[in-house]
Every structure is written in C-alpha cells, then in structure tokens.
Protein backbone atom coordinates (compact mmCIF):
# COMPACT_ATOMS: atom_id res chain seq x y z
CA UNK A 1 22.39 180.60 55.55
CA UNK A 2 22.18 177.28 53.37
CA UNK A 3 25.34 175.58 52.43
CA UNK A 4 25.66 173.07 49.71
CA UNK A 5 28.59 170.44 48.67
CA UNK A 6 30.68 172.70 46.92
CA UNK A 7 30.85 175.57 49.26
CA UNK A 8 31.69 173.50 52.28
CA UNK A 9 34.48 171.40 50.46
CA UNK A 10 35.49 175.21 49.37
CA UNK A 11 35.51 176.09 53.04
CA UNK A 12 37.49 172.98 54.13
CA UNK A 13 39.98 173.61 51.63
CA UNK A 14 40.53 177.08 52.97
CA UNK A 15 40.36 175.95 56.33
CA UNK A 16 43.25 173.72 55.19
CA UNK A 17 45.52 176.10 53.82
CA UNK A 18 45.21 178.29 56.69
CA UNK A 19 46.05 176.16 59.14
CA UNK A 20 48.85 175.31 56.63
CA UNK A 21 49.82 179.44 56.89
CA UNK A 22 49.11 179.91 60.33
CA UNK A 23 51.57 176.77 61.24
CA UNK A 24 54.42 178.63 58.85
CA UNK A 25 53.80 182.21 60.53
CA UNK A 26 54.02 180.61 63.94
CA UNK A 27 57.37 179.13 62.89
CA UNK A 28 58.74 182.13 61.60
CA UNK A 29 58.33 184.35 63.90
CA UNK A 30 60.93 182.60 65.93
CA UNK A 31 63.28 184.26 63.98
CA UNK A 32 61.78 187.80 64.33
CA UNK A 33 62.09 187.40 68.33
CA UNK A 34 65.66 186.51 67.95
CA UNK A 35 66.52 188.93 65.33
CA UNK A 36 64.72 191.94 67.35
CA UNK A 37 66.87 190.17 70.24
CA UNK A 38 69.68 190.91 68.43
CA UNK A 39 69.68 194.45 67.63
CA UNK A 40 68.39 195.47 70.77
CA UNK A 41 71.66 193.92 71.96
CA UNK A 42 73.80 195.28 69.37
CA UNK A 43 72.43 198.72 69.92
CA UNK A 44 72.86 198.98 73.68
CA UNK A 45 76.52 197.58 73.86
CA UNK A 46 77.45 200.01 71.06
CA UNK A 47 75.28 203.09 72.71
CA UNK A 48 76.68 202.19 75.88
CA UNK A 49 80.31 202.28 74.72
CA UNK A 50 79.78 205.31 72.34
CA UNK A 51 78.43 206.83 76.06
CA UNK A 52 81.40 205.87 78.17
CA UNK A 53 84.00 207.83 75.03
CA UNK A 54 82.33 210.69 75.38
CA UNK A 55 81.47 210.67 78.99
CA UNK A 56 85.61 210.82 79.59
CA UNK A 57 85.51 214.71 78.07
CA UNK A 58 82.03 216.24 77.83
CA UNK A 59 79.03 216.68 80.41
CA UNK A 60 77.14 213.80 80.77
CA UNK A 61 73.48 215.34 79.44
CA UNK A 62 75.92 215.80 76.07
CA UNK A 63 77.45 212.40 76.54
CA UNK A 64 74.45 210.71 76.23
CA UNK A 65 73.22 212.62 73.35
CA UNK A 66 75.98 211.98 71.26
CA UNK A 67 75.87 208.30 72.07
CA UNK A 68 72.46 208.09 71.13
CA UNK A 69 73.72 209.99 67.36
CA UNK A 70 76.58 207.25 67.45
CA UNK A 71 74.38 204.59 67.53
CA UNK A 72 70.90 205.80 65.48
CA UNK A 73 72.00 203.72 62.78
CA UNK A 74 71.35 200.70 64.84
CA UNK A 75 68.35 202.19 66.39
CA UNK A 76 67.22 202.04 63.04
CA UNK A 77 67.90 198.56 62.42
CA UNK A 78 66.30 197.85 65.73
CA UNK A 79 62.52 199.63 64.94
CA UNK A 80 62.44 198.15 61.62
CA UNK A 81 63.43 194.69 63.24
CA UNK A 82 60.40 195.42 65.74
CA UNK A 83 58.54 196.53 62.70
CA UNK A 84 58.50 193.35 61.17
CA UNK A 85 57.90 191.67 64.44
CA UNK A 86 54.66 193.10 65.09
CA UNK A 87 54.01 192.69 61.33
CA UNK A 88 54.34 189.31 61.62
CA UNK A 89 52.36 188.68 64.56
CA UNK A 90 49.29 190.83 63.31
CA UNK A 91 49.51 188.17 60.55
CA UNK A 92 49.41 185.26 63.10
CA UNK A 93 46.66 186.88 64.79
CA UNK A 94 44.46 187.35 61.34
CA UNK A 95 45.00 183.80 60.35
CA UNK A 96 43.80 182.81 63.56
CA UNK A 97 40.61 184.50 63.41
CA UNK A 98 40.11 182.79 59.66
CA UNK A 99 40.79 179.52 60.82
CA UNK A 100 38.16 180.41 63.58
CA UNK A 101 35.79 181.65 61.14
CA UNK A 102 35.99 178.55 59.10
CA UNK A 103 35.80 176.07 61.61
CA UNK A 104 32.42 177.99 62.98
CA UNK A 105 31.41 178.09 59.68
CA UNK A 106 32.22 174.03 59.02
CA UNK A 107 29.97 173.37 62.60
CA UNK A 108 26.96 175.70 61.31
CA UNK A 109 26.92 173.56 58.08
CA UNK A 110 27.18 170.03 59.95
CA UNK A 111 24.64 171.08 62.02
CA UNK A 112 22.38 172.09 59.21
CA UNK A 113 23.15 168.73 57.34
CA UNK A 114 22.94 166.90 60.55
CA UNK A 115 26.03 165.28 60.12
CA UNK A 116 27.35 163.51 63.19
C-alpha cells in the first residue's frame, strides 16, 4: 500500500474529525448514565410502593405482580433509557476503533515516506 499527499492529508482530516466525535460521544454519554440512573430510581420507588398497596389485601406472589403492571410504564422508560445507553456507547466504541485505524494508517505512511 502506497500513499500519496492527498490521501494522507484526507486521512488526517478524518482522523481529526473523529477525535472531534469521539470527544462529543464521550461527553454525552454522561447524560445517558444519569438519565438510565434516573429511571431505574423512579421505577423501583414507584414498584416498590405500588407493592406495599397491594401487599396490605392480596397474597404476596399477586402483590408483586400487580406492582410490576403498576409500574411497566416506567419499566418502559427505563429499557429504552438503557437502550440508548448502550447505543451510545457502541458508538464510542466504533469511533475508537476509526481513530485507531487512522492513526495506524498515518504511522504506515510516515514510515513509508520516512518522515521522522
């Protein structure tokens, strides 16, 4: 593999905005932790609660069921939160591996121009 002007100063521009993407990804998935955080939170205080109701009148094997039915909305909220969690570090981890790519590919070419 040969590389010439413009395709290395087209690999160090992608290697650029990559680590440009990869620094915004890393940032953002802050907020996916804390939001996942969140409903998990929201979810067991409400189940929990929902639980203790019906726990005062019905068998507890039924208690728990129903709590479970009172709360599914949240449930919901809480896989789709985790959804976009692991979404958003699958993107983390493929802009990784480009950035990888291009820096291996930026030392293959220096060391084929000899470029110290």
């Amino acid at each position: 593999m040969s590389f010439d002007y413009t395709s290395i100063k087209d690999i160090a521009e992608n290697y650029t905005r990559r680590l440009k993407d990869l620094g915004a990804a890393q940032t953002g998935v802050d907020e996916y932790y804390e939001s996942v955080a969140e409903k998990e939170r929201d979810y067991t205080k409400y189940k929990s609660k929902r639980y203790l109701i019906h726990k005062t009148d019905k068998p507890v094997t039924e208690a728990k069921l129903l709590s479970e039915s009172d709360a599914a909305d949240l449930k919901y909220d809480l896989d789709i939160a985790k959804g976009m969690l692991k979404a958003a570090l699958g993107r983390i981890k493929h802009l990784e591996k480009t950035v990888n790519a291009c820096q291996s590919f930026l030392s293959l070419a220096k060391a084929q121009m000899n470029i110290r």
